[in-house]
Protein backbone atom coordinates (compact mmCIF):
# COMPACT_ATOMS: atom_id res chain seq x y z
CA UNK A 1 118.62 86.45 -74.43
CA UNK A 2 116.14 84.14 -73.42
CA UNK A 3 113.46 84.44 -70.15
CA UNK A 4 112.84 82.17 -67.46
CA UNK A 5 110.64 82.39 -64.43
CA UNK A 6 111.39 81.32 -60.86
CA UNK A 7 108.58 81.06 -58.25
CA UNK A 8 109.21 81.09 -54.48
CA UNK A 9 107.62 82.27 -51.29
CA UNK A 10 108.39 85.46 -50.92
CA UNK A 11 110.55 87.69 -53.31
CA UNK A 12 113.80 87.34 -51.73
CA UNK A 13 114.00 84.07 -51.83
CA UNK A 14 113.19 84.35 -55.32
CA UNK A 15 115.92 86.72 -56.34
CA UNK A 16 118.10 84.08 -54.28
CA UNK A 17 117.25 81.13 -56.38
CA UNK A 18 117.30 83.21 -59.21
CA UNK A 19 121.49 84.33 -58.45
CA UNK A 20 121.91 80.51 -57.69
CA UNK A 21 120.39 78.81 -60.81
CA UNK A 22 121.90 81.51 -63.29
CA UNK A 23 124.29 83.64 -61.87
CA UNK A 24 124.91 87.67 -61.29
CA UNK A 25 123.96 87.97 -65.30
CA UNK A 26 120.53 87.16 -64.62
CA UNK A 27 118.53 90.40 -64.88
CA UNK A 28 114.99 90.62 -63.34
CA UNK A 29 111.84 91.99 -65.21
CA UNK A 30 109.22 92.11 -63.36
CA UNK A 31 107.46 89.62 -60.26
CA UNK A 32 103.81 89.33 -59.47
CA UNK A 33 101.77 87.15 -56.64
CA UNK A 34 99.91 83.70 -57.63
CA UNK A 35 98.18 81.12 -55.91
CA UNK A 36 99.41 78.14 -56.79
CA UNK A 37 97.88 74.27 -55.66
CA UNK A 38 94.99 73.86 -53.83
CA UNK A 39 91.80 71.41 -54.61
CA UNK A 40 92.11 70.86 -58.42
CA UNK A 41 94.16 73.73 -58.59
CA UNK A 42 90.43 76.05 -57.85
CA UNK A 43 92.42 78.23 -55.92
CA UNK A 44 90.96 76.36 -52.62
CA UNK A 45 93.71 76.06 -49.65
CA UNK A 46 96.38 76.78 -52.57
CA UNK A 47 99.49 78.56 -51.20
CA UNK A 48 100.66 82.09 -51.75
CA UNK A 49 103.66 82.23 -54.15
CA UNK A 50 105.78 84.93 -55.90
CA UNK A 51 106.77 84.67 -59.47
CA UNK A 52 109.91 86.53 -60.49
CA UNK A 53 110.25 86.99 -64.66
CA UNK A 54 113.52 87.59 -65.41
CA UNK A 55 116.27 87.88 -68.51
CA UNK A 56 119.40 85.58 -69.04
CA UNK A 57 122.23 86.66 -71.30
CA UNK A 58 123.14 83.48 -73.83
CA UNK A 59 126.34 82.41 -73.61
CA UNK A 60 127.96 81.73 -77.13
CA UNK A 61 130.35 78.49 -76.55
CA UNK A 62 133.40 79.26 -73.68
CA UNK A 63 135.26 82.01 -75.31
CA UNK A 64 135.91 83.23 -72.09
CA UNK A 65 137.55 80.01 -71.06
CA UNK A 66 140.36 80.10 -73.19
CA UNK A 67 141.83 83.11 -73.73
CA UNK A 68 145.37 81.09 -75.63
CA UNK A 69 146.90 84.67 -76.49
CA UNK A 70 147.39 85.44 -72.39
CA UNK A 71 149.53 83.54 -70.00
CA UNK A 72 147.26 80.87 -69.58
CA UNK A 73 150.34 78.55 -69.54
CA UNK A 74 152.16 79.96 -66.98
CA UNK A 75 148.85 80.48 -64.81
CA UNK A 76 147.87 76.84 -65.64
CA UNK A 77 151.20 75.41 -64.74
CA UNK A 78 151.89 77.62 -61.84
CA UNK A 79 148.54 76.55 -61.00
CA UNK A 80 148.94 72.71 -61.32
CA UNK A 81 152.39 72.42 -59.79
CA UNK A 82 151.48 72.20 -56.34
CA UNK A 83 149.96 69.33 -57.61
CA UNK A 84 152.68 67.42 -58.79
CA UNK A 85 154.34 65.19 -56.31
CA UNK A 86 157.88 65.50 -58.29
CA UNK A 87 160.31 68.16 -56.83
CA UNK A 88 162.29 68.35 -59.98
CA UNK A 89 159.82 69.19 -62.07
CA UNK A 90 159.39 72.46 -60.36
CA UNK A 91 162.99 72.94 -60.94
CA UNK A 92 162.78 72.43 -65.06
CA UNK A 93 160.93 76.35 -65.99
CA UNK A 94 164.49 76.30 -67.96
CA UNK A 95 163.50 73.87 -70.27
CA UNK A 96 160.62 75.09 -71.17
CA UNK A 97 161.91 78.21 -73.43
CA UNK A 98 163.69 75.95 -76.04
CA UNK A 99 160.91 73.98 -76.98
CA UNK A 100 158.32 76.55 -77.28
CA UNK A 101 156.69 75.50 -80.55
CA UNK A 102 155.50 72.03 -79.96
CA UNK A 103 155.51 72.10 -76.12
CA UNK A 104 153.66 75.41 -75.74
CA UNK A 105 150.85 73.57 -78.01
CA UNK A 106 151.03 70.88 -76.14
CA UNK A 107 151.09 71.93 -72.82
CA UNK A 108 148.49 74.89 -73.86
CA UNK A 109 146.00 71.74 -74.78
CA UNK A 110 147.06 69.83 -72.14
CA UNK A 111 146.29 72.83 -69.57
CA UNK A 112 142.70 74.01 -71.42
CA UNK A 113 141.54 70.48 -70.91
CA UNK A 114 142.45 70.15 -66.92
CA UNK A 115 141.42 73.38 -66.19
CA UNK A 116 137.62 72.74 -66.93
CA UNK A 117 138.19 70.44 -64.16
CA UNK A 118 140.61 72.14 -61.97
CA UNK A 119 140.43 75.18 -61.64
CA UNK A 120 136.96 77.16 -60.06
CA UNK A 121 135.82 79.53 -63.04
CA UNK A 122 135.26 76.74 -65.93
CA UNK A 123 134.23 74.26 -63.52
CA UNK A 124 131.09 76.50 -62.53
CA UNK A 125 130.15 77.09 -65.97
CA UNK A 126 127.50 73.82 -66.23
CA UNK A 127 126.14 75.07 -63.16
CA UNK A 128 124.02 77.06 -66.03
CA UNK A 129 122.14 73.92 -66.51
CA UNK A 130 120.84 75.41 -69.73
CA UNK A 131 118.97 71.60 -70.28
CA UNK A 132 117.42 71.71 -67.44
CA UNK A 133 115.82 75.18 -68.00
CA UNK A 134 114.83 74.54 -71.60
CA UNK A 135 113.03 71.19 -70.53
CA UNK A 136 111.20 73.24 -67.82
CA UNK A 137 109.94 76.14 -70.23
CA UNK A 138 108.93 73.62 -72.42
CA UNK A 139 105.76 71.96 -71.51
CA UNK A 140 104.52 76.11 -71.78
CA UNK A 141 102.77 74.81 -74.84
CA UNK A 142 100.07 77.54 -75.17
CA UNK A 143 97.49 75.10 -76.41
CA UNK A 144 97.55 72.92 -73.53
CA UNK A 145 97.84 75.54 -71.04
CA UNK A 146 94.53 76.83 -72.27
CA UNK A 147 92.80 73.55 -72.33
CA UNK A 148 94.36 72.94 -68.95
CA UNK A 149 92.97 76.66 -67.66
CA UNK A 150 89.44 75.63 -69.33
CA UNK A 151 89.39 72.51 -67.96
CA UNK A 152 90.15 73.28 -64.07
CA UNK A 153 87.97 76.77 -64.48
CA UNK A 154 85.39 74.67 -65.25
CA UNK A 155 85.78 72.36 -61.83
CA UNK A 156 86.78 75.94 -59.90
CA UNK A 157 83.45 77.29 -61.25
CA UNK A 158 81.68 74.22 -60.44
CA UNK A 159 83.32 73.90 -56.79
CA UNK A 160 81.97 77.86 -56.46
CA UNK A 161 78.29 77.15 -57.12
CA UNK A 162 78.56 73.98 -54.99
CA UNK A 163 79.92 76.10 -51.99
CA UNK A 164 77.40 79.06 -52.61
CA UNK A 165 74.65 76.99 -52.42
CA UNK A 166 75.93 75.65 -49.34
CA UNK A 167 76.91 78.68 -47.82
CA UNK A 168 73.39 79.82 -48.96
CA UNK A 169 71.53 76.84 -46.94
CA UNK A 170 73.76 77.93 -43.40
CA UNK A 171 72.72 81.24 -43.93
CA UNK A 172 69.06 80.58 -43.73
CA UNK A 173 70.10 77.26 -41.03
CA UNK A 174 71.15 80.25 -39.03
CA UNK A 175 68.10 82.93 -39.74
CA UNK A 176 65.91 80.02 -38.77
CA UNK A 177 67.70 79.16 -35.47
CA UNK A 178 68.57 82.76 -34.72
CA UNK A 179 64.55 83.05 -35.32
CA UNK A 180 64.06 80.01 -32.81
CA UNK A 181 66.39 81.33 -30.20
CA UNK A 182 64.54 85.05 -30.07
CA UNK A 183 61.19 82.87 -29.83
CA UNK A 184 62.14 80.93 -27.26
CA UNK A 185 64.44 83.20 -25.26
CA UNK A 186 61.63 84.26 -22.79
CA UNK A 187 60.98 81.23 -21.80
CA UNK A 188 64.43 80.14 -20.97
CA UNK A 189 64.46 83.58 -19.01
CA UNK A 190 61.30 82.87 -17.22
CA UNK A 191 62.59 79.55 -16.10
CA UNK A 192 65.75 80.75 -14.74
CA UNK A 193 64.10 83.52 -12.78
CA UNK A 194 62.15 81.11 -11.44
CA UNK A 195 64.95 79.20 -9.86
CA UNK A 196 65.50 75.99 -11.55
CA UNK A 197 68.42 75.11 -11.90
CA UNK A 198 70.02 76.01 -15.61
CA UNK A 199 70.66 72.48 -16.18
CA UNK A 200 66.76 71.52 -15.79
CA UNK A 201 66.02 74.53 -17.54
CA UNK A 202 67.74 73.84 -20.95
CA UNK A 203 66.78 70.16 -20.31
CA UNK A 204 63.29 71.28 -20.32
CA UNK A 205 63.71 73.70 -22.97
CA UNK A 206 65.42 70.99 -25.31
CA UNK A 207 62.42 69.14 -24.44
CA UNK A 208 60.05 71.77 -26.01
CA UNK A 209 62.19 72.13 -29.15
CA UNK A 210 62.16 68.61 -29.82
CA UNK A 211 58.62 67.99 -29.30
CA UNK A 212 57.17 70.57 -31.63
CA UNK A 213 58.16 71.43 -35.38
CA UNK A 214 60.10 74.21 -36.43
CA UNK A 215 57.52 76.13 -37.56
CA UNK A 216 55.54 75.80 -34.05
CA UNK A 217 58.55 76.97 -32.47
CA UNK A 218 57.77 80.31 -34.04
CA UNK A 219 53.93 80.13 -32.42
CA UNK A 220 54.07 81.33 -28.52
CA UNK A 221 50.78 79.47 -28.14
CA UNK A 222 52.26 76.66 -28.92
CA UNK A 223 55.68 76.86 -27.31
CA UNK A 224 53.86 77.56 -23.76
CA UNK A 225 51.05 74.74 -24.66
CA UNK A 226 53.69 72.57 -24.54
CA UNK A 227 56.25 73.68 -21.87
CA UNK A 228 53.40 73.92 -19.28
CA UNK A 229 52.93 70.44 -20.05
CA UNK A 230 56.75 69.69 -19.16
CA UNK A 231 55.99 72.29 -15.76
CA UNK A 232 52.97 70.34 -15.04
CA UNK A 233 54.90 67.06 -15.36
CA UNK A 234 57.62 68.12 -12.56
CA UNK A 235 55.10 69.23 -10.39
CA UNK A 236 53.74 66.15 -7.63
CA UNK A 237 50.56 67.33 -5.79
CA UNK A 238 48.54 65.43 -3.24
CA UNK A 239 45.46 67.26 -3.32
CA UNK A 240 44.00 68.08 0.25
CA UNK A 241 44.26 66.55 3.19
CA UNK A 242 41.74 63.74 3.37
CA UNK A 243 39.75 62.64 6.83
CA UNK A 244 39.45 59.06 7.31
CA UNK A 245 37.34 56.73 9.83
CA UNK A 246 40.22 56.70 12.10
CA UNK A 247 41.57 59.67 14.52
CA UNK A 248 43.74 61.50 12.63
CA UNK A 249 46.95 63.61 13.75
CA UNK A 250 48.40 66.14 11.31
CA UNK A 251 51.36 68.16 12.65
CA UNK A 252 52.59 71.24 10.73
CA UNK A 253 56.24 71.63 10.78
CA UNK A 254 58.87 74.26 9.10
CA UNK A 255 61.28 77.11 9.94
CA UNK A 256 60.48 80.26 12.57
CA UNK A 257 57.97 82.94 10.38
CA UNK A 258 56.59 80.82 7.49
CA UNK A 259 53.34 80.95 8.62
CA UNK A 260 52.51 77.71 10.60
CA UNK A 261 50.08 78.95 12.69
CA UNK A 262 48.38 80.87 10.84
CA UNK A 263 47.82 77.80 7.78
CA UNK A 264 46.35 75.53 10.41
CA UNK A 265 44.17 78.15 11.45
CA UNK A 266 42.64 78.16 7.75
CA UNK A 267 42.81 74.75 7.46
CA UNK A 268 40.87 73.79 11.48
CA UNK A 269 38.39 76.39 9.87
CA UNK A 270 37.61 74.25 6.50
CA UNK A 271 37.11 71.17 8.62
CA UNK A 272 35.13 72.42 11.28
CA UNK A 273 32.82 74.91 9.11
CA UNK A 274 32.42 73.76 5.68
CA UNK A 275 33.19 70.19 5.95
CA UNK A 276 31.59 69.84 9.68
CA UNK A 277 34.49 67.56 11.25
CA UNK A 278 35.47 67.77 14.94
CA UNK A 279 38.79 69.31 15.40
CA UNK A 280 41.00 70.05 18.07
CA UNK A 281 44.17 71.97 18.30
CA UNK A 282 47.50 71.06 20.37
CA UNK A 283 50.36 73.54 20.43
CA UNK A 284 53.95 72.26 21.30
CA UNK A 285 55.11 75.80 20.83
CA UNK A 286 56.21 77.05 24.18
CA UNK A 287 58.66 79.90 22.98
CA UNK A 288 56.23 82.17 20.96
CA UNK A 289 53.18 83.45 23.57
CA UNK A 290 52.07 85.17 20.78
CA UNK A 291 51.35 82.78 18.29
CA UNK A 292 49.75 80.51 21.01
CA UNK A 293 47.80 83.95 22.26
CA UNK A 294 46.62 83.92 18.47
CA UNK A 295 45.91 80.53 17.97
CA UNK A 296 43.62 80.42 21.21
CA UNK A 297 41.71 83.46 19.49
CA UNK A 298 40.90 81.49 16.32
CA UNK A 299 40.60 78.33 17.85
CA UNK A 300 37.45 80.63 20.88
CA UNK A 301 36.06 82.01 17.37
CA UNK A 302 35.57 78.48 15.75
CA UNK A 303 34.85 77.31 18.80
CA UNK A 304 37.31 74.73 18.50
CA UNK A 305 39.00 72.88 21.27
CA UNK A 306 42.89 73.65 21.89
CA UNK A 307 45.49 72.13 23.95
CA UNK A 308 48.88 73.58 25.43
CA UNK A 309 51.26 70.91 25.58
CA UNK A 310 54.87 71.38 27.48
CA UNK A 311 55.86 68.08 27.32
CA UNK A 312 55.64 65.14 25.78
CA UNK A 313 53.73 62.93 28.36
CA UNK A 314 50.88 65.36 28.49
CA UNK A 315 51.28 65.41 24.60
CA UNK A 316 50.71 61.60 24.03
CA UNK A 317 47.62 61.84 27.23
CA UNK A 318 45.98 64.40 24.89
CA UNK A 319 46.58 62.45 21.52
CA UNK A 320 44.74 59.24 23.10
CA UNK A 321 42.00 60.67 25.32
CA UNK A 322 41.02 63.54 22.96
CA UNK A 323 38.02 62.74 20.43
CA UNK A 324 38.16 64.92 17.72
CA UNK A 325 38.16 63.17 14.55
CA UNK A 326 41.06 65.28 13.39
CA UNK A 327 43.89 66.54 15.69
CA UNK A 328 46.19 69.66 13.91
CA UNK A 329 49.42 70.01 16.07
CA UNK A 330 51.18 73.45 15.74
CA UNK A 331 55.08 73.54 16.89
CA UNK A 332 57.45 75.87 17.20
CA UNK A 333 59.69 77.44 14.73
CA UNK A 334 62.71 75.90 14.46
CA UNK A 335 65.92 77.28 12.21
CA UNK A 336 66.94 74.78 9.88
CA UNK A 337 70.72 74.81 11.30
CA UNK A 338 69.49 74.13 14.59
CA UNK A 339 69.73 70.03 14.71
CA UNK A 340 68.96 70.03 18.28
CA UNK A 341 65.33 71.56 18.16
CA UNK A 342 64.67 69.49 14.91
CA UNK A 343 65.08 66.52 17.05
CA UNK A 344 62.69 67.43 19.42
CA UNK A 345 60.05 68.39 17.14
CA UNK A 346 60.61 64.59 15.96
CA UNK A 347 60.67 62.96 19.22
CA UNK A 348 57.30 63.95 19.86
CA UNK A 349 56.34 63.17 16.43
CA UNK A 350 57.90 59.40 16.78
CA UNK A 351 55.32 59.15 20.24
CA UNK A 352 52.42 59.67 17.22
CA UNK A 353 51.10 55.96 16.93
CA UNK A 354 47.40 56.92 14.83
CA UNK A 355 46.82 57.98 11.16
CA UNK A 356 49.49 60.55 10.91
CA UNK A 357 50.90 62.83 8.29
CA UNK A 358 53.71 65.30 8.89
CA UNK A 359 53.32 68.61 6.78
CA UNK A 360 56.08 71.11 6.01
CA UNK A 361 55.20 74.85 5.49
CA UNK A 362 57.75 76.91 3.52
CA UNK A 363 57.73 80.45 2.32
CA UNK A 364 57.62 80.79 -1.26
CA UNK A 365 60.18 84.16 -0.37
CA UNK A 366 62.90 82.03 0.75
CA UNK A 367 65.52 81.66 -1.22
CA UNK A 368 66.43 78.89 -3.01
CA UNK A 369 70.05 77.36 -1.88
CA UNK A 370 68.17 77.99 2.13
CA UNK A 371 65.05 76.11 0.85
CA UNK A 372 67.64 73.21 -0.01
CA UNK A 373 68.65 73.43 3.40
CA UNK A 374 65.59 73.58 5.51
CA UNK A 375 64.38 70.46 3.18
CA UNK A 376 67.42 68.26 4.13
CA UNK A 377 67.16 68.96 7.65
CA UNK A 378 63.25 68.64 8.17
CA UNK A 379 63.68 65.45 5.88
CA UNK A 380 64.90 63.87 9.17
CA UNK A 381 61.38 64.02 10.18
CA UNK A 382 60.06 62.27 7.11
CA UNK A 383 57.49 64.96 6.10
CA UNK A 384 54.54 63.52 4.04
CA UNK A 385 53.40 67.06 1.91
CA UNK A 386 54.61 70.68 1.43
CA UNK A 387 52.20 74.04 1.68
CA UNK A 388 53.76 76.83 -0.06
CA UNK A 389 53.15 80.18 1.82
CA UNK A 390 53.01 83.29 1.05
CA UNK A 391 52.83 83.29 -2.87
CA UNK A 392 50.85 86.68 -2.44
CA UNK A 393 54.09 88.06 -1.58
CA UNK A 394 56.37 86.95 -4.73
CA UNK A 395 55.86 86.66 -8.58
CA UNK A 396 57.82 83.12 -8.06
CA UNK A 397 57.61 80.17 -6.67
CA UNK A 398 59.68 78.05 -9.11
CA UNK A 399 61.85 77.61 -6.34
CA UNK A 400 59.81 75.64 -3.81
CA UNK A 401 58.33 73.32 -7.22
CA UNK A 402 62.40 72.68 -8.08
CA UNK A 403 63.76 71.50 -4.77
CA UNK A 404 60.25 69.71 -3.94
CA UNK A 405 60.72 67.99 -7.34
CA UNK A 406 64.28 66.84 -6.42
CA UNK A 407 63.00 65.19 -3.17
CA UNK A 408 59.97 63.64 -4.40
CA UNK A 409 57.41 65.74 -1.83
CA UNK A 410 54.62 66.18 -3.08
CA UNK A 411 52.73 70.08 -2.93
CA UNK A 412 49.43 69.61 -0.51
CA UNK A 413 48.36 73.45 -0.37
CA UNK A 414 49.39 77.00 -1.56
CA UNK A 415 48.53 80.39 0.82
CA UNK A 416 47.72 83.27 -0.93
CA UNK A 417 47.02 85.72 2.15
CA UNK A 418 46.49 86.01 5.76
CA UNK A 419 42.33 85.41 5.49
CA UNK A 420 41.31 82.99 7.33
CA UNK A 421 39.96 80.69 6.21
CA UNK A 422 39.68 82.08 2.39
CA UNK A 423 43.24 82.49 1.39
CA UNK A 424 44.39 78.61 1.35
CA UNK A 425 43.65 76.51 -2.04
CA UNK A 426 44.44 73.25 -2.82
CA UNK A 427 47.13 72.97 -4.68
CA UNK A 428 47.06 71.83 -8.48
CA UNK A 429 49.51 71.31 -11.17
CA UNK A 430 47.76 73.31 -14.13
CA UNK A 431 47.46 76.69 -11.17
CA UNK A 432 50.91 75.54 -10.43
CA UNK A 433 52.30 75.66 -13.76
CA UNK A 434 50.62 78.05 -15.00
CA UNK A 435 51.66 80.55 -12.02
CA UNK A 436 55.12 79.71 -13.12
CA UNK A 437 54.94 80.86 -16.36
CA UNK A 438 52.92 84.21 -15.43
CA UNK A 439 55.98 86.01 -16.10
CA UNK A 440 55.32 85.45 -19.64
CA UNK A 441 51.64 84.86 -20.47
């Protein structure tokens, strides 16, 4: 009896090989699962295997294949005549009987030696392949499998410590960045309820990580020290409106409710009060009486001159015959899908031939995909500045600094209330940026 082992995928196709390689004799022990392969055979990527143990019965020479004492003649004969080409020799059985000494030895060696070859059971004896089997349990030499086992336990332990130290280092990688991410989350949030666009926001907030150190990115001071820099970076202001030696015209423009009137009635009251200039008023806006009804009552109380203009021939008589140093021209709302009234809020600005700058008033409440869309159409008029109104009335105003950004305006004023003139201040990039990021400091 000796024992061989057969390994294979699965057990099945183990018992297989096994029936193949030694036959229905073969008797199996006992199987287990291995890992076989892999880097320096550590076990790494190495593939699942099955190893059936089982018994082989030894066969002692090929008694089996020659049994003389049965009718191995007649079988062998009766066998091999079909082979014989001759049809007269499958007439001679009669001559057989008389010589049975000699030709019965004869033929009886004559038929054991064919009938290896011939016939099926001898001829799949070899498939034993007893040499074959022998040679492969034969490099089992204890010694050298233990060496073997010492040496690549060695590399496995080696390649263990190498990959726990590794895995180690991600581990913390990924504390610290998990720790970065909750530091910096707020910020990211702040941004985005803001109204920039995501893209700008993780642009910016890239920015901030790579512009301070890891461990700053765990200080908030820091963090907001340096993304209010980025904020104040985006933000183009123009500071106020500036008289000059000349006459000059400054004509507030924007959609219906955002507070036109109202902003040049704060801003007529800073020129004429605190910084003594002459100022006159002109209102184009024919369709509101009441914001020309409240613009005459500011304009009696500051004792400012206004003008009611219904066309633009007594508009351009006004502009050149009046002497105010500055002339503020209020004009009627006009909805930013409506090209035809935008036109002819810029035909009478195109009649405008002295020191002239065009100022768009927006609502900080607006939302952000309309703000796009009242900027591209009052771009037509080539608008000079922006005054953000109403900020009183939102926590936001990320919106207005975004889209302003995009088109290169810069921000001239910000409203904070309906006080005239109190609630108007010049707009600045540090108050800008840091109103932004009041959400979070």
């Amino acid at each position: 009896m000796r024992y061989v082992k057969i390994k294979a995928k699965n057990y099945n196709e183990a018992m297989m090989k096994l029936k193949m390689e030694h036959g229905d004799d073969a008797i199996p022990i006992s199987h287990k699962y291995i890992k076989e392969g892999g880097l320096f055979n550590s076990g790494l990527f190495a593939k699942d295997l099955v190893e059936l143990t089982a018994a082989i019965p030894e066969r002692k020479g090929a008694p089996k294949a020659k049994p003389e004492k049965k009718s191995t003649i007649d079988f062998t004969v009766g066998d091999s005549e079909p082979l014989r080409p001759s049809p007269q020799k499958a007439v001679t059985p009669e001559y057989i009987p008389p010589r049975s000494p000699e030709p019965v030895e004869k033929k009886s060696e004559f038929a054991t030696r064919p009938a290896t070859i011939i016939v099926p059971p001898p001829a799949a004896e070899p498939r034993t392949a007893p040499e074959p089997q022998e040679t492969a349990a034969r490099p089992a030499d204890p010694g050298s499998i233990r060496k073997l086992e010492r040496e690549f336990g060695e590399v496995k332990d080696t390649l263990n410590r190498i990959l726990e130290t590794q895995s180690g280092r991600l581990d913390r990688d990924k504390d610290c960045t998990s720790e970065e991410d909750m530091a910096i989350k707020p910020y990211m949030d702040m941004l985005l309820t803001n109204d920039f666009d995501r893209k700008d926001c993780e642009s910016m907030i890239d920015e901030v990580r790579n512009s301070v150190s890891r461990e700053d990115l765990r200080d908030k001071f820091k963090i907001e020290k340096t993304l209010k820099e980025l904020l104040k970076s985006r933000i183009i202001t123009s500071g106020p409106i500036k008289r000059g030696h000349k006459k000059k015209i400054i004509m507030f423009i924007g959609p219906t409710g955002v507070g036109k009137t109202t902003t040049m009635a704060k801003l007529g009251a800073i020129f004429a009060l605190r910084e003594e200039c002459k100022v006159a008023f002109i209102t184009i806006d024919n369709y509101r009486i009441a914001a020309t009804e409240q613009l005459k009552k500011y304009a009696e109380i500051m004792k400012i001159p206004i003008h009611v203009v219904n066309d633009q021939k007594t508009f351009k008589e006004i502009i050149d015959h009046e002497k105010a140093e500055i002339i503020m021209v209020d004009t009627s709302g006009r909805s930013h899908r409506n090209d035809l009234k935008i036109s002819e809020i810029k035909s009478y600005a195109d009649m405008v031939e002295y020191d002239f700058e065009k100022v768009l008033c927006v609502s900080a409440c607006t939302k952000k995909a309309d703000l796009a869309n009242v900027f591209k159409s009052f771009d037509k008029i080539s608008f000079d500045s922006v005054i953000i109104t109403k900020v009183d009335e939102t926590s936001y105003i990320g919106n207005v600094i975004d889209i302003a950004d995009k088109y290169k305006k810069p921000i001239s004023y910000i409203t904070t209330g309906q006080e005239v003139p109190n609630d108007i201040d010049v707009a600045d990039a540090d108050k800008v940026a840091g109103m932004i990021m009041g959400a979070v400091i």
